[in-house]
C-alpha atoms as a PDB file:
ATOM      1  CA  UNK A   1     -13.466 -21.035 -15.483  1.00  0.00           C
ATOM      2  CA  UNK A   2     -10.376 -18.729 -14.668  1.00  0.00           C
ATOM      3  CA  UNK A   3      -7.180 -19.792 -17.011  1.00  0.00           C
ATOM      4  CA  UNK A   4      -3.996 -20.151 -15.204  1.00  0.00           C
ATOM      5  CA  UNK A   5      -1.036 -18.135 -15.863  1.00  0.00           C
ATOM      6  CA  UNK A   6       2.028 -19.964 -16.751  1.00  0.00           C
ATOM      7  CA  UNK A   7       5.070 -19.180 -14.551  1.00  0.00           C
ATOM      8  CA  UNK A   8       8.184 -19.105 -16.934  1.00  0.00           C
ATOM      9  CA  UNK A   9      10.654 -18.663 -14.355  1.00  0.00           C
ATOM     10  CA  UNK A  10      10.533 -17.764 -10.392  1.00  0.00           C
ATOM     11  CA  UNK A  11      13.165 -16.576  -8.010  1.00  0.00           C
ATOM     12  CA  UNK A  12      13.414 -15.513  -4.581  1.00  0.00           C
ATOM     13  CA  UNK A  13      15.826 -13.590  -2.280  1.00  0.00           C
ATOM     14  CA  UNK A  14      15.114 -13.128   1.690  1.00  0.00           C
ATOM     15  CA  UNK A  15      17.035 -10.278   3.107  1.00  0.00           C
ATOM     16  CA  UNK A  16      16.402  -9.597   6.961  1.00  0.00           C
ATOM     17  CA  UNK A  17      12.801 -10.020   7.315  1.00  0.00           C
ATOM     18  CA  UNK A  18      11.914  -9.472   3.769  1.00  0.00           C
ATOM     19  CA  UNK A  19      11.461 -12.067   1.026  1.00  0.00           C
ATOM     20  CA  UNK A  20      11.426 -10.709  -2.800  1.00  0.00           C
ATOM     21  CA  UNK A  21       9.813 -12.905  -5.287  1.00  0.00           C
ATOM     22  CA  UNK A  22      10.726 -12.515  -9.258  1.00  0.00           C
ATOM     23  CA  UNK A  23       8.387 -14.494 -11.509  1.00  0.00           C
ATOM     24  CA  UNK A  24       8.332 -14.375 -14.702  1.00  0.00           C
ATOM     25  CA  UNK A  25       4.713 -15.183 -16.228  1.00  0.00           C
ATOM     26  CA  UNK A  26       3.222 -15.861 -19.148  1.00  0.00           C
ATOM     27  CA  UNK A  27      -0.660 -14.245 -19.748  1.00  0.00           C
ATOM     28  CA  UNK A  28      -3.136 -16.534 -21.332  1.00  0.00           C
ATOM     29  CA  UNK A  29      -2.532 -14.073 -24.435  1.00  0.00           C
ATOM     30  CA  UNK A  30       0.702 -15.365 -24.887  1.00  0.00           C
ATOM     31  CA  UNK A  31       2.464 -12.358 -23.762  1.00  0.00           C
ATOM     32  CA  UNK A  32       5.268 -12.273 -20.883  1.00  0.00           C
ATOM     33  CA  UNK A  33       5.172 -10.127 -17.839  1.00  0.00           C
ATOM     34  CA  UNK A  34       7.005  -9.974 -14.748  1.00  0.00           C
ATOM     35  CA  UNK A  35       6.059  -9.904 -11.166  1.00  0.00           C
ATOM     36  CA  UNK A  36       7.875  -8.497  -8.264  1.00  0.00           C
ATOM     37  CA  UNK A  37       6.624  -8.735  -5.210  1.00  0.00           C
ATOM     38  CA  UNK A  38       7.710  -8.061  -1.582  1.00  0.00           C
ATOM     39  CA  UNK A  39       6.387 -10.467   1.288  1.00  0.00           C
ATOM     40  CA  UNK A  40       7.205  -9.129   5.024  1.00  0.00           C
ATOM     41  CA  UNK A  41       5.433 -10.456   8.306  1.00  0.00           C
ATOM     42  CA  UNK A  42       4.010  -8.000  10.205  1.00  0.00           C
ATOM     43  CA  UNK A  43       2.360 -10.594  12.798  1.00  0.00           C
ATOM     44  CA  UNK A  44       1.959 -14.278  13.168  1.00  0.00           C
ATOM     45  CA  UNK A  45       0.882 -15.697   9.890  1.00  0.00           C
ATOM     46  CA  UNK A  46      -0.176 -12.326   8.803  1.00  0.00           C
ATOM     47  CA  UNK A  47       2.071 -11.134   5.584  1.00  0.00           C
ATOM     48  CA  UNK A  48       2.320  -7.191   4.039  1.00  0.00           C
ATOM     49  CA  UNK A  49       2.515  -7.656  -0.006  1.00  0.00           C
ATOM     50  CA  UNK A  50       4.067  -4.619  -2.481  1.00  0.00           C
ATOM     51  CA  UNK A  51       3.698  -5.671  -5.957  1.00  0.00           C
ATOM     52  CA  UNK A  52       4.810  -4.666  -9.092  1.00  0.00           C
ATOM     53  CA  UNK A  53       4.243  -5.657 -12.343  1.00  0.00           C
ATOM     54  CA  UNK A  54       5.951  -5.116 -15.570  1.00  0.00           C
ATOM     55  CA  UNK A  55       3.946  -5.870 -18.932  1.00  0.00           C
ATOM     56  CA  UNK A  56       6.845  -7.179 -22.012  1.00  0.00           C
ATOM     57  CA  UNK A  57       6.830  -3.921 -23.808  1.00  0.00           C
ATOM     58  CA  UNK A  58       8.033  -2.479 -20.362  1.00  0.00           C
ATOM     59  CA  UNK A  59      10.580  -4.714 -19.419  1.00  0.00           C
ATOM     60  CA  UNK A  60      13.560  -3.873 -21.408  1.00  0.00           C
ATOM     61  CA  UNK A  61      13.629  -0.477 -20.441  1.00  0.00           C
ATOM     62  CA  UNK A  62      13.488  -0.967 -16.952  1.00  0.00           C
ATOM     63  CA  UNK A  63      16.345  -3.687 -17.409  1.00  0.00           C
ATOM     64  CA  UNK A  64      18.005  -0.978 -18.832  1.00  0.00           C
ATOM     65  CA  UNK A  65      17.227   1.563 -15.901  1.00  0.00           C
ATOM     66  CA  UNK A  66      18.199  -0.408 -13.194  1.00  0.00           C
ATOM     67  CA  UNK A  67      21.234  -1.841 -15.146  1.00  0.00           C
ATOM     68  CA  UNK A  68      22.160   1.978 -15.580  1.00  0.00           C
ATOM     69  CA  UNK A  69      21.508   2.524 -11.909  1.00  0.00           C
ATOM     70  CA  UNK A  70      23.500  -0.291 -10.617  1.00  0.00           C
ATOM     71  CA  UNK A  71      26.788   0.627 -12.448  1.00  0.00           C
ATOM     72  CA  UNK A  72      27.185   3.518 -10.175  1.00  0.00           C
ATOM     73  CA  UNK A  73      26.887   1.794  -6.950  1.00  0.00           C
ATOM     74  CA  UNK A  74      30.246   0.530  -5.258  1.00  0.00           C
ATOM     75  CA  UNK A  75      29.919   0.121  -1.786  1.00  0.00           C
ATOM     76  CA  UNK A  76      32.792   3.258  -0.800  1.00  0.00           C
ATOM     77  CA  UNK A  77      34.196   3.484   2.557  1.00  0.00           C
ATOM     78  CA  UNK A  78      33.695   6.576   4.738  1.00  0.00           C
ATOM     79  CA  UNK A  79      36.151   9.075   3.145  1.00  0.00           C
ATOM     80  CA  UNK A  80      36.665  10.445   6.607  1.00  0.00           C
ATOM     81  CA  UNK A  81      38.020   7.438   7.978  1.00  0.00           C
ATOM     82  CA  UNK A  82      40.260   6.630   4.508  1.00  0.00           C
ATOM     83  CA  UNK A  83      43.184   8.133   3.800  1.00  0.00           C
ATOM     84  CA  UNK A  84      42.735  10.636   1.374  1.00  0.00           C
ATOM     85  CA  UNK A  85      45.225   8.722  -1.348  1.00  0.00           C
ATOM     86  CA  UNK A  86      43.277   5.563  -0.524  1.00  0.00           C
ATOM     87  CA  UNK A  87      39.644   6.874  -0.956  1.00  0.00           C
ATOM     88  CA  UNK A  88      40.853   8.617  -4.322  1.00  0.00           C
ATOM     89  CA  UNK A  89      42.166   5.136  -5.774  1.00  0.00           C
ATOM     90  CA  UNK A  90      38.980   3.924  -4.291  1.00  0.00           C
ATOM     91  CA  UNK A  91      36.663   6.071  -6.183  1.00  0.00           C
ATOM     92  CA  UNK A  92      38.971   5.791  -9.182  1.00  0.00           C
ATOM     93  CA  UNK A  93      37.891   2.318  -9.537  1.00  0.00           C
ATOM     94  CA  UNK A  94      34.309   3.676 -11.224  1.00  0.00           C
ATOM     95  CA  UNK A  95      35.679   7.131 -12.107  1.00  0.00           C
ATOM     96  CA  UNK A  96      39.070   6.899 -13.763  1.00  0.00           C
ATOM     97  CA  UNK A  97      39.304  10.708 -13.868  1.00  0.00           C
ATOM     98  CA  UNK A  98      37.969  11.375 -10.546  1.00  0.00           C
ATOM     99  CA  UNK A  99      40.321  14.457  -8.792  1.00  0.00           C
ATOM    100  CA  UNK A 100      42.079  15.109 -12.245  1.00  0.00           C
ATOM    101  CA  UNK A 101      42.713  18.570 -13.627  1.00  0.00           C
ATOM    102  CA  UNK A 102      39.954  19.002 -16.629  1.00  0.00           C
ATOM    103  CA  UNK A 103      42.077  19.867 -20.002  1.00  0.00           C
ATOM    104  CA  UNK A 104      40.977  21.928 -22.427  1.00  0.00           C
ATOM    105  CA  UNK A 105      40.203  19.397 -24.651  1.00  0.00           C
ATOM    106  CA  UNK A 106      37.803  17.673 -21.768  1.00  0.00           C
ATOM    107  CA  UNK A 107      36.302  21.109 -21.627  1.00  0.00           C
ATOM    108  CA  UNK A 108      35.601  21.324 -25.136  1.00  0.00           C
ATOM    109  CA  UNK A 109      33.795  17.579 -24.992  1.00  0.00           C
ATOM    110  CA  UNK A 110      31.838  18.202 -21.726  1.00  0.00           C
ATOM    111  CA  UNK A 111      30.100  21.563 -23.101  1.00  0.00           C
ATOM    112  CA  UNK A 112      29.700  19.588 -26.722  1.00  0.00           C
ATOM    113  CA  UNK A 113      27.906  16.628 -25.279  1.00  0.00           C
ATOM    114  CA  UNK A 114      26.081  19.059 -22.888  1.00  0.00           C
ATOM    115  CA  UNK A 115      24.590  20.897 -25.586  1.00  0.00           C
ATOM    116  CA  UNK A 116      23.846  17.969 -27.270  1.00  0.00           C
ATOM    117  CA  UNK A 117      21.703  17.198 -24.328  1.00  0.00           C
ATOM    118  CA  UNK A 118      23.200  14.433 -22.314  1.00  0.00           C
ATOM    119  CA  UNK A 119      21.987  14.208 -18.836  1.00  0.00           C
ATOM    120  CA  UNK A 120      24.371  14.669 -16.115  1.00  0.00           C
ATOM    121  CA  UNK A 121      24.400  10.642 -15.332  1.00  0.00           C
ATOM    122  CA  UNK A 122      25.691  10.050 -19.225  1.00  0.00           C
ATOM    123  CA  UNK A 123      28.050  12.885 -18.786  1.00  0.00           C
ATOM    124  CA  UNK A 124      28.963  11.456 -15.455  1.00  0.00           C
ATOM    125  CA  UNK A 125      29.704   7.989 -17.377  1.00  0.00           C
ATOM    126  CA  UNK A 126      31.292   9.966 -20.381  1.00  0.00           C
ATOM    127  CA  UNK A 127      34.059  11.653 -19.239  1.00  0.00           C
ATOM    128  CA  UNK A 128      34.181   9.354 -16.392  1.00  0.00           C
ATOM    129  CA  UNK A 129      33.897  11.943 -13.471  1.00  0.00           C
ATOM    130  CA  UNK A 130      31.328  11.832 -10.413  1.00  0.00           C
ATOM    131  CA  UNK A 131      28.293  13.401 -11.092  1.00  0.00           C
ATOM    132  CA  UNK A 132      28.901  16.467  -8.643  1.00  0.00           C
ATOM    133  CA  UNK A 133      32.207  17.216 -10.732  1.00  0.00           C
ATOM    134  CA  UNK A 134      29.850  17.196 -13.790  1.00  0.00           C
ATOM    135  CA  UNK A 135      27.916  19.622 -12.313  1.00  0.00           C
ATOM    136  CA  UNK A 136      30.320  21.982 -10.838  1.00  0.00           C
ATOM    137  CA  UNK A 137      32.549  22.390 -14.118  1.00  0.00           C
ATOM    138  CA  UNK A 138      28.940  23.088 -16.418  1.00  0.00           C
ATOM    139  CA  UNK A 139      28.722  26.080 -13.755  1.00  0.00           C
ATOM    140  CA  UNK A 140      32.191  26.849 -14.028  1.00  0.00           C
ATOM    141  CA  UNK A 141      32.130  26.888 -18.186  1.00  0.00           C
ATOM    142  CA  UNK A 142      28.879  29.057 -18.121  1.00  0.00           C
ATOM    143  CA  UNK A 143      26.641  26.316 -19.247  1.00  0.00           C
ATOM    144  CA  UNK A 144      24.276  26.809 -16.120  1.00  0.00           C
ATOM    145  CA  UNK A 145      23.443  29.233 -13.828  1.00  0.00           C
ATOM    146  CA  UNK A 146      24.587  27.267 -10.321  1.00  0.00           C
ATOM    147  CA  UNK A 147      25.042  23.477  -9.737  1.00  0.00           C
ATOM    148  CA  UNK A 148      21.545  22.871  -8.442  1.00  0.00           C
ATOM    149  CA  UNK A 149      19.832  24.044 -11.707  1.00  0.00           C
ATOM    150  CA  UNK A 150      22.306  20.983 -13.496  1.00  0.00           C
END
């Protein structure tokens, strides 16, 4: 006979005509894993499932990822329909440096940490500049070749 899996903790979310379900399970070995699954009807009574499932050695550093990931997003207005003062205080809400000459000193810091091999998103969150900024001063000092290759 088939042990059941303990459920630990469930939520769900329905946006539009999607419904996400987060459980978190407990295997019969004693071990924790997480489910995430999307439910959307595609006809009457008939449902289209996408799981995933992350074992407990897995979990932290996807926490981590998608923690990392969500510290960028802002929802930011158009810029073209902001004035240009407005969209600048805007964007300096998640990049305090955004638009600001780079000093010497920041120079000196960027290429440091770039040879030390931080990606461009932990440069980004560094010296607190959007990512494309990141990447056009690295061309700029020499560091790379064009902004692409960054």
């Amino acid at each position: 006979m088939k042990q059941q899996r303990k459920t630990l903790h469930t939520e769900s979310l329905t946006l539009g005509d999607k419904t996400f379900y987060l459980d978190l399970k407990e295997a019969v070995n004693g071990r924790t894993y997480l489910v995430i699954t999307q439910s959307k009807a595609i006809e009457d009574e008939k449902y289209e499932r996408i799981k995933m499932i992350l074992f407990q050695d897995d979990i932290p550093e996807f926490a981590e990822a998608l923690s990392s990931v969500l510290e960028y997003y802002t929802p930011v207005e158009d810029p073209k329909t902001m004035e240009r003062e407005a969209y600048i205080a805007q964007l300096r809400q998640r990049f305090p440096m955004a638009y600001l000459p780079w000093s010497k000193e920041d120079e000196a810091i960027l290429t440091q940490l770039f040879k030390d091999g931080k990606t461009i998103p932990q440069l980004s969150k560094s010296m607190q500049r959007q990512e494309g900024a990141i990447r056009a001063r690295l061309v700029k000092l020499g560091l790379v070749e064009s902004a692409a290759a960054a």
